[in-house]
Protein backbone atom coordinates (compact mmCIF):
# COMPACT_ATOMS: atom_id res chain seq x y z
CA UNK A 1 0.51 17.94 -15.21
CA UNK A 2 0.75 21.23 -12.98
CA UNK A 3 4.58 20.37 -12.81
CA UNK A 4 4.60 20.23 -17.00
CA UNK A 5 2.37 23.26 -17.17
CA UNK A 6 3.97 25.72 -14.60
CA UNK A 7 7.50 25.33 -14.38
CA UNK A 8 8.58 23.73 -17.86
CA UNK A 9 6.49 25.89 -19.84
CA UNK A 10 5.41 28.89 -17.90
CA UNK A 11 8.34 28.98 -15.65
CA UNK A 12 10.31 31.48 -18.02
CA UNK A 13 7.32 33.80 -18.15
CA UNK A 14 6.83 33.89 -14.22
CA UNK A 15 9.38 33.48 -12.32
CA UNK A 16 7.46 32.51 -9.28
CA UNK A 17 6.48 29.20 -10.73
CA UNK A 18 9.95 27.62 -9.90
CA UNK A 19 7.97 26.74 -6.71
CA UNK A 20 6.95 23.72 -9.29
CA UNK A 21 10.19 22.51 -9.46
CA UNK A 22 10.37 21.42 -5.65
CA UNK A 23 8.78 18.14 -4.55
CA UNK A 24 8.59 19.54 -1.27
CA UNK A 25 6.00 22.27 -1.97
CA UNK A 26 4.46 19.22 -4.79
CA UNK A 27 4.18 16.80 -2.26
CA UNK A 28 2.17 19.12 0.25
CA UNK A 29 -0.28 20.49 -2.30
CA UNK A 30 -0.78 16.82 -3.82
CA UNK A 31 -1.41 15.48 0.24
CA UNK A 32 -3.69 18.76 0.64
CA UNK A 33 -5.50 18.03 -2.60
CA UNK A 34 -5.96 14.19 -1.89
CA UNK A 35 -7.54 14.91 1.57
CA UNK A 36 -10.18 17.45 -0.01
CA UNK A 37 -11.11 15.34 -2.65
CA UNK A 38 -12.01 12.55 -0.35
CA UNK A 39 -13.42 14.87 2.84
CA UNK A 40 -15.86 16.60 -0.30
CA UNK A 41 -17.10 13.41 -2.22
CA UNK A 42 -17.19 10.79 0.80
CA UNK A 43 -20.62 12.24 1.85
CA UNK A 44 -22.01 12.15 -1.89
CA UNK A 45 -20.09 8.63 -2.65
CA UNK A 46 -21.72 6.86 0.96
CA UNK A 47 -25.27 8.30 -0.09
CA UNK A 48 -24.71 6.51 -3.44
CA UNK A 49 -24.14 3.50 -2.02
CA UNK A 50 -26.21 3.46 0.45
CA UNK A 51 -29.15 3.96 -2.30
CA UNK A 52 -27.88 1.15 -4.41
CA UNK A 53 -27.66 -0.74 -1.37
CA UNK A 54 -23.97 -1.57 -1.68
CA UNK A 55 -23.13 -3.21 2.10
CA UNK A 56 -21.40 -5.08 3.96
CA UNK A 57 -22.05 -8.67 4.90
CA UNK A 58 -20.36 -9.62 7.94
CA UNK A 59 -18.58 -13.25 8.45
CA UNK A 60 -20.76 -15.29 10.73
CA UNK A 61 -17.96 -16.33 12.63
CA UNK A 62 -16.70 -13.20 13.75
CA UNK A 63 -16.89 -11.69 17.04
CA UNK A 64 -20.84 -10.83 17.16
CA UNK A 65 -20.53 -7.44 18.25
CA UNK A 66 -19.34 -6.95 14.35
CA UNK A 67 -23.11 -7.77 13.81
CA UNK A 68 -24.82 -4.89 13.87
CA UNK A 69 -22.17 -3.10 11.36
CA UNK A 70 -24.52 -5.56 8.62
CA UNK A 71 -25.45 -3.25 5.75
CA UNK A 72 -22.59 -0.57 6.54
CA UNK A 73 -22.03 0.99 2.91
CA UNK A 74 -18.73 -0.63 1.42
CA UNK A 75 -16.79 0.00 -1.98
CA UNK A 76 -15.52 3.24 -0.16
CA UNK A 77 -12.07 2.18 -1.79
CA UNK A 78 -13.06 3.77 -4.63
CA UNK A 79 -12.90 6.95 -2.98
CA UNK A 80 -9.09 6.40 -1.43
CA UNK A 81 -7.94 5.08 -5.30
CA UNK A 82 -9.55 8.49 -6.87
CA UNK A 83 -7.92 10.48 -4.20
CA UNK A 84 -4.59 9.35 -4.55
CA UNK A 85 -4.18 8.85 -8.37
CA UNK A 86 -6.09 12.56 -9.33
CA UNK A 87 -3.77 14.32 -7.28
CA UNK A 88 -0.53 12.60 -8.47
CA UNK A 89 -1.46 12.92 -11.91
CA UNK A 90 -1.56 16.64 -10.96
CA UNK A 91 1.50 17.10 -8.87
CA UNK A 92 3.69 14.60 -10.37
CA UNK A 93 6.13 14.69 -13.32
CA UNK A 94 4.57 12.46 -15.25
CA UNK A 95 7.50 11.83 -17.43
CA UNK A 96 9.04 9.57 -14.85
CA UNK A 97 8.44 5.83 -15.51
CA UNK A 98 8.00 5.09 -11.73
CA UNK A 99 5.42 7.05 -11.14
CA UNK A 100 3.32 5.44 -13.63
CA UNK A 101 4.58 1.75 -11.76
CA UNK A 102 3.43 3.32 -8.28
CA UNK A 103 0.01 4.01 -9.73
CA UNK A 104 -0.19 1.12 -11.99
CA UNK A 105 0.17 -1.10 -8.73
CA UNK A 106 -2.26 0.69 -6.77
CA UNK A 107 -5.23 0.32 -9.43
CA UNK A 108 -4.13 -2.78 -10.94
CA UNK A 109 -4.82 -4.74 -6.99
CA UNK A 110 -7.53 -2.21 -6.64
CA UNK A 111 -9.29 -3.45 -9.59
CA UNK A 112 -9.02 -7.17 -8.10
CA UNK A 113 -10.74 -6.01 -5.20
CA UNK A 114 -13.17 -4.40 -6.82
CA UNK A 115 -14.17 -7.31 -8.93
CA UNK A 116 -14.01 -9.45 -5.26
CA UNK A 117 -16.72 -6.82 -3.57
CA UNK A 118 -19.25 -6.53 -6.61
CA UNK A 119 -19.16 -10.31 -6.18
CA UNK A 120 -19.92 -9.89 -2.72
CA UNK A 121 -22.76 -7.54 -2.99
CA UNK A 122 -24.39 -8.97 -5.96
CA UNK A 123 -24.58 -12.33 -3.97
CA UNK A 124 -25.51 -10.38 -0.88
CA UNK A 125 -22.93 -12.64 1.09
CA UNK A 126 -19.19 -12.58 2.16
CA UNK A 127 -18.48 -14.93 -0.46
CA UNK A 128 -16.77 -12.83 -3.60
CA UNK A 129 -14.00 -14.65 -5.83
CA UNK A 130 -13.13 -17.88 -5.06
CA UNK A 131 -9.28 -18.25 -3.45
CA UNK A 132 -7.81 -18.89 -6.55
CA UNK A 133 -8.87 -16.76 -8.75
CA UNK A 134 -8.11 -13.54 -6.43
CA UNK A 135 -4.46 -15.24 -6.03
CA UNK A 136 -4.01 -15.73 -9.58
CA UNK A 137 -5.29 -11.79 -10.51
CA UNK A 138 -2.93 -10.66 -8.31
CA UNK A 139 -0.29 -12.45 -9.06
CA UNK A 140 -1.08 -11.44 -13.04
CA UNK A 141 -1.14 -7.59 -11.55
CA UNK A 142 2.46 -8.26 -10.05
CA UNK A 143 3.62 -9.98 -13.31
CA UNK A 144 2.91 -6.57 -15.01
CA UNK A 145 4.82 -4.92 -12.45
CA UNK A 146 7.53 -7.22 -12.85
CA UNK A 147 7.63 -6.40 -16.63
CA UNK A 148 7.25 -2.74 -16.49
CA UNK A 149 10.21 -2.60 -13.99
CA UNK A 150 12.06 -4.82 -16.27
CA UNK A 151 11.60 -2.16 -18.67
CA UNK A 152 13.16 0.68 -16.60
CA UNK A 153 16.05 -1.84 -16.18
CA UNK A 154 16.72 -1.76 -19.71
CA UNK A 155 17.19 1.69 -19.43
CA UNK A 156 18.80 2.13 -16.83
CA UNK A 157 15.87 3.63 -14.79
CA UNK A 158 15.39 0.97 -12.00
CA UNK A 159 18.10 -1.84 -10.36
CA UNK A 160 17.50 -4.83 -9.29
CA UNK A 161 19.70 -4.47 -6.54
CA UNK A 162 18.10 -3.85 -2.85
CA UNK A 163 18.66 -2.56 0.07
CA UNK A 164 19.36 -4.84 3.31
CA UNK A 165 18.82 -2.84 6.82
CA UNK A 166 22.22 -2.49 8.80
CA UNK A 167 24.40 -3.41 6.33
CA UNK A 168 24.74 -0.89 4.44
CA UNK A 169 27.75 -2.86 1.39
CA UNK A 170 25.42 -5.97 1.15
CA UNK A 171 22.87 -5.11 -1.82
CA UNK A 172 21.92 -8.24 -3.07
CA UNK A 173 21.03 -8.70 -7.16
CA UNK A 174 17.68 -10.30 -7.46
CA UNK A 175 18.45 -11.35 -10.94
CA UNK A 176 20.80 -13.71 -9.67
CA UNK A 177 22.59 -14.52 -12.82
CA UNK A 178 24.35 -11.50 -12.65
CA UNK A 179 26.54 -13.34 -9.87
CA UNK A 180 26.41 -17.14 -11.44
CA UNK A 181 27.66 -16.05 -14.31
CA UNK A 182 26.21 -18.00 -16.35
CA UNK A 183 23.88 -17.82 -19.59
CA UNK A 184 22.24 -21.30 -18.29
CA UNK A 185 20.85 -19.44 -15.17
CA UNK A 186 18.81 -16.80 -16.73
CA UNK A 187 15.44 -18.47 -16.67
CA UNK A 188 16.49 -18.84 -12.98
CA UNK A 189 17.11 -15.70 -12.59
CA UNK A 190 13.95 -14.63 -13.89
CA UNK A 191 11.57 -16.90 -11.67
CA UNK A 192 13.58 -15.72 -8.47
CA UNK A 193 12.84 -12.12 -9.74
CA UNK A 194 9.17 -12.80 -10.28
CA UNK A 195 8.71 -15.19 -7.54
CA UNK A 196 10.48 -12.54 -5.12
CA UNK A 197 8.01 -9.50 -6.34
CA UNK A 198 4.76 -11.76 -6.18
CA UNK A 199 5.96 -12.35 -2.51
CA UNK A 200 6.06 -8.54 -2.22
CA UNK A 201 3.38 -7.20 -4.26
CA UNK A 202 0.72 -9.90 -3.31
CA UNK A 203 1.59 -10.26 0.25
CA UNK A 204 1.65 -6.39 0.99
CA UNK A 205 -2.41 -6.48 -0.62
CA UNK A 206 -3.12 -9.37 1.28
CA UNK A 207 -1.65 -8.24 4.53
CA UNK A 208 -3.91 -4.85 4.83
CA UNK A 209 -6.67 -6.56 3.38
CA UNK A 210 -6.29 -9.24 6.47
CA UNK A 211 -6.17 -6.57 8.86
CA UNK A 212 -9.23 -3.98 7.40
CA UNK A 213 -11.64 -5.36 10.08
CA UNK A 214 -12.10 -3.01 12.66
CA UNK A 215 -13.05 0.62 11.99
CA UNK A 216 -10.20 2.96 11.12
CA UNK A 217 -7.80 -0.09 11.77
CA UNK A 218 -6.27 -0.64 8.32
CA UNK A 219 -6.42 2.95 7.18
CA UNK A 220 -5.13 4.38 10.08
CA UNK A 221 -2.23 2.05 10.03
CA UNK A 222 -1.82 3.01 6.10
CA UNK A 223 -1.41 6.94 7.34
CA UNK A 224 1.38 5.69 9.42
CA UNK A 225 3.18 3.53 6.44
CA UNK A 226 2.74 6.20 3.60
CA UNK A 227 3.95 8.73 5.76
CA UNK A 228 7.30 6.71 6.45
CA UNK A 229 7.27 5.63 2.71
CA UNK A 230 6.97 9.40 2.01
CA UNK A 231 10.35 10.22 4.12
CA UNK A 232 12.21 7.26 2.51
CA UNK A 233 11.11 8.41 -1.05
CA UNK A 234 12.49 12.07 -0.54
CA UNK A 235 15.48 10.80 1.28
CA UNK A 236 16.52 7.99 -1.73
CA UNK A 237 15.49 10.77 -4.24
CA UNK A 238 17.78 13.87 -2.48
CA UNK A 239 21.28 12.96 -3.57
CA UNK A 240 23.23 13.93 -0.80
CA UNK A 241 20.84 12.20 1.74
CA UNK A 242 21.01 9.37 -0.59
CA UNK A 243 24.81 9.24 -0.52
CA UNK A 244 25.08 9.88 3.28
CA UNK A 245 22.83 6.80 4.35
CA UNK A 246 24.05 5.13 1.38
CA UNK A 247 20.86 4.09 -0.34
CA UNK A 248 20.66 3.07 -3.92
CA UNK A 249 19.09 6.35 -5.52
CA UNK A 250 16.60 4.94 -7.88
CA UNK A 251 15.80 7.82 -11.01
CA UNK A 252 12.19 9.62 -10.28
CA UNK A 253 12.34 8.67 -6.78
CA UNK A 254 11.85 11.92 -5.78
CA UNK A 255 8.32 12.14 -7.55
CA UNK A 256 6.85 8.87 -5.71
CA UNK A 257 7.19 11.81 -2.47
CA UNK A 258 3.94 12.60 -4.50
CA UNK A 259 2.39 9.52 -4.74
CA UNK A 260 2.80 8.59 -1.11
CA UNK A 261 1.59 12.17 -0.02
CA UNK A 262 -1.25 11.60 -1.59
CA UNK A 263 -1.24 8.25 -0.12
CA UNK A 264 -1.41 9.77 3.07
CA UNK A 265 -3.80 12.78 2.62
CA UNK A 266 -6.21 10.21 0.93
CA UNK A 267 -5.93 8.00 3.75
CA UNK A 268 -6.40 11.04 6.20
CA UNK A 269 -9.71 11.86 4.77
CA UNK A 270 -11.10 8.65 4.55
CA UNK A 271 -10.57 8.17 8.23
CA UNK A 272 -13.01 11.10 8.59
CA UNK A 273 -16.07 8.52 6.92
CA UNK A 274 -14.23 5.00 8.30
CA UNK A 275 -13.35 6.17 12.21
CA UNK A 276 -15.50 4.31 14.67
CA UNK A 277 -18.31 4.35 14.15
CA UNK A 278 -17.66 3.56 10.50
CA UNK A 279 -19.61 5.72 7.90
CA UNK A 280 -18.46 3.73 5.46
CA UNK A 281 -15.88 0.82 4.80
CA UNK A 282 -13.14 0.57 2.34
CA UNK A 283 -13.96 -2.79 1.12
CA UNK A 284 -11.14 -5.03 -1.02
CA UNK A 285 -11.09 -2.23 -3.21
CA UNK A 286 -9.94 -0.31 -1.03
CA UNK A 287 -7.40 -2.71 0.77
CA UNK A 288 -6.27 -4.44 -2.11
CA UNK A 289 -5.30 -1.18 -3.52
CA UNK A 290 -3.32 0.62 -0.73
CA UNK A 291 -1.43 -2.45 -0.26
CA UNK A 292 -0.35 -3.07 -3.84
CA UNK A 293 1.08 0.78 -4.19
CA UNK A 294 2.52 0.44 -0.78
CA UNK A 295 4.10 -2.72 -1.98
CA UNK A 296 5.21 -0.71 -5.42
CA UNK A 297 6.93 2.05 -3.79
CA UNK A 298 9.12 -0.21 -1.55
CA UNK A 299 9.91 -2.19 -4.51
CA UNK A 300 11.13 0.96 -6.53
CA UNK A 301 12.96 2.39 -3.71
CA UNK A 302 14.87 -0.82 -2.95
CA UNK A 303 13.35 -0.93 0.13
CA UNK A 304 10.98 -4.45 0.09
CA UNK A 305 13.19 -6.25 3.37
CA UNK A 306 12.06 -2.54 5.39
CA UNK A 307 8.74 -2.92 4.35
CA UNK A 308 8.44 -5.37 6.57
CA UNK A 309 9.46 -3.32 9.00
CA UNK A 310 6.99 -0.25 7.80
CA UNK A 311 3.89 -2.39 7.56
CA UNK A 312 4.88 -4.51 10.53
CA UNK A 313 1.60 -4.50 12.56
CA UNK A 314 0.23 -5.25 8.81
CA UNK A 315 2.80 -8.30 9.03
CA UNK A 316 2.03 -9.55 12.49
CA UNK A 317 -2.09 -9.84 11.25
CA UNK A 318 -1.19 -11.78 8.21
CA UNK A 319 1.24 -13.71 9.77
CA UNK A 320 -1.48 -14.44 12.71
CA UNK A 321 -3.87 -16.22 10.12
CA UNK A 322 -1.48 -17.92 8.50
CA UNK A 323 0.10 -19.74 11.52
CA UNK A 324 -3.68 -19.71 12.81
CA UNK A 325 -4.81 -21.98 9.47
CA UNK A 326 -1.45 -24.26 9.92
CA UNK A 327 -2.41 -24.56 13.17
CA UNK A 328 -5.97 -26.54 12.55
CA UNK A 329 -5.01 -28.35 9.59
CA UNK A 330 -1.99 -29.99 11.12
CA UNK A 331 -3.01 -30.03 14.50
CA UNK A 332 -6.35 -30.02 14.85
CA UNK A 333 -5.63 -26.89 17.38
CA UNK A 334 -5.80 -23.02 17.55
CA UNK A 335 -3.46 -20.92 18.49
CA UNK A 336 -5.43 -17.88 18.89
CA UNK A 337 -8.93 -17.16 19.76
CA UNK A 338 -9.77 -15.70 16.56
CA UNK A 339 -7.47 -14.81 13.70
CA UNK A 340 -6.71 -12.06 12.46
CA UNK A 341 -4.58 -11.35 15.64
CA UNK A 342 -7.25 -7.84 16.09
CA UNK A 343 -10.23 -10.24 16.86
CA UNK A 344 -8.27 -12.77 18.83
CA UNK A 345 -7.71 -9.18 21.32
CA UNK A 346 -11.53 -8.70 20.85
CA UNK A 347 -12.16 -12.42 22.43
CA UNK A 348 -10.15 -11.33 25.43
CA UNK A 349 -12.31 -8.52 26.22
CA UNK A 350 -10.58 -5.72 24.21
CA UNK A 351 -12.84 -3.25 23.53
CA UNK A 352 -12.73 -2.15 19.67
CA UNK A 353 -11.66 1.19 19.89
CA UNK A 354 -8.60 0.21 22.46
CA UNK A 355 -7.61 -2.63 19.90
CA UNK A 356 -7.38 0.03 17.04
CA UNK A 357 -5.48 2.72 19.19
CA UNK A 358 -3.24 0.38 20.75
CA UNK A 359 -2.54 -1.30 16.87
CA UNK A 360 -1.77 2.44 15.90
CA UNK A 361 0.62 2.84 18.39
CA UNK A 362 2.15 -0.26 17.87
CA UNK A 363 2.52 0.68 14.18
CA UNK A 364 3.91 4.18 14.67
CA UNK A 365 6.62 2.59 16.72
CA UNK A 366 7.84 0.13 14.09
CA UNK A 367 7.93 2.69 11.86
CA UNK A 368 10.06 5.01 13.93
CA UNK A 369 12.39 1.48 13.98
CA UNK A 370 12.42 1.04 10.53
CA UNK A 371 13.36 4.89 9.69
CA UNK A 372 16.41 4.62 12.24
CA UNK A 373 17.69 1.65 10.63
CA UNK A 374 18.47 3.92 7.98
CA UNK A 375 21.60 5.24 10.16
CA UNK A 376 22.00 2.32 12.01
CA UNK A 377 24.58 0.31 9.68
């Protein structure tokens, strides 16, 4: 809006509003603006919820030091979602297409977890939608994606092509009747499209959901992602950076720099309320969300096989349950003490705060690894 306001229409009366134009300066002011927004209503939003009793049930089976975090206010998600999508409505051009993706992903998921954690508290157990029906809202939230970004394609606003690290002449087509040449394969192509952003929208949610179980864990780990999301989105949106790493430069890139500032300065001020001891916690909501606009921005950058890389600790968590549940039901066995992987460190003697630290570190460094394999092909 600011970015309509000041530079296209005020810009000739005051010259000094060309500042708009940059997403540089945008991208600060839409970080600062996020942060402020969440440092001044977290104390109003946790008093709400505290008075309608809005907290958090914890699983039985978890470590029982966890125990006495029963009744913590949750639902703080609602806070990070209104932090990140006021400000980019204000910095943003909001005539770009992918902006409206980035934030369409974000409260699309965060409306599934929202619906997951009323459950929760209005049955005043850990017990919100059942399996399926979370699965099959968030796959219906990545469908949408799927068809908006389908809709850029027509005009010539997104590719389907992506981006493989080190190699930097192999960018594979996910519709992949573009190289079977053939009319037969287009259905096909269209359920390996789908099938291949489901795995990327819905896993990304799921993965920081899985890991939002100690305090400032997951949202500390999100700083860390955005941030690196935020340097790939100016990079593929700055065309001679773009052409020197050789990254497909995807139209409006440039203006998701605003959506993962604010990504980050939202995430900054909620780990004010959510550091240990947690004020407050982000709930599904608040998971959900972050994880299905992290997901959106690395599919509209081309970047979904770095993501991985990016959200790696996020990664290593899911992939600890996973292998964790295949583990029992096959073998009758676990692999780790207690999944997700934080809590199996817990069992060992861990203490929490060490566990969240070391996980930070660990996710600063794979982040560093993902940024250089930008050069590195």
């Amino acid at each position: 809006m600011f970015y309509w306001l000041f530079y296209e229409k005020l810009f000739s009366y005051y010259t000094p509003f060309r500042v708009f134009q940059y997403s540089t300066f945008r991208t600060g002011m839409a970080s600062l603006t996020a942060m402020l927004i969440s440092l001044l209503l977290g104390p109003w939003l946790i008093r709400r919820l505290r008075e309608f009793q809005i907290g958090q049930h914890i699983r039985e089976d978890g470590p029982k030091s966890h125990q006495k975090k029963a009744g913590t206010p949750t639902m703080g998600g609602v806070l990070i979602v209104i932090s990140i999508v006021v400000p980019t409505l204000l910095w943003s051009d909001l005539s770009q297409p992918s902006v409206w993706v980035a934030v369409i992903g974000l409260v699309s998921f965060g409306a599934v977890g929202f619906m997951d954690d009323y459950l929760k508290v209005r049955r005043k157990q850990n017990l919100g939608l059942t399996a399926k029906a979370k699965s099959g809202l968030q796959i219906l939230a990545a469908l949408l994606i799927g068809v908006a970004l389908l809709s850029m394609q027509a005009h010539g606003l997104y590719s389907t092509n992506i981006n493989v690290p080190f190699f930097k002449n192999y960018k594979p087509d996910l519709l992949i009747n573009v190289w079977l040449h053939s009319p037969w394969t287009y259905p096909l192509a269209f359920v390996f499209f789908f099938g291949f952003l489901i795995l990327v929208l819905v896993g990304a949610s799921n993965a920081v959901n899985l890991t939002d179980g100690l305090d400032g864990l997951a949202i500390g780990l999100m700083i860390v992602a955005s941030l690196a999301m935020t340097a790939l989105s100016y990079l593929s949106g700055h065309a001679e950076f773009a052409k020197y790493l050789e990254l497909s430069r995807t139209p409006g890139a440039s203006e998701l720099t605003i959506f993962c500032g604010a990504m980050t300065g939202a995430s900054l001020g909620f780990l004010w309320f959510n550091a240990h001891p947690a004020e407050v916690f982000m709930g599904d909501v608040g998971s959900l969300a972050l994880g299905g606009g992290l997901g959106a921005v690395a599919v509209l950058l081309k970047q979904e096989v770095l993501l991985l890389f990016i959200g790696g600790v996020y990664v290593i968590e899911a992939v600890s349950v996973i292998l964790q549940v295949g583990s029992y039901k096959l073998r009758g066995k676990r692999i780790f003490k207690m999944a997700p992987l934080h809590h199996h460190f817990e069992q060992l003697g861990w203490h929490e705060s060490k566990v969240i630290i070391r996980f930070w570190i660990a996710g600063i460094v794979m982040a560093l690894l993902a940024l250089t394999t930008l050069k590195l092909r």
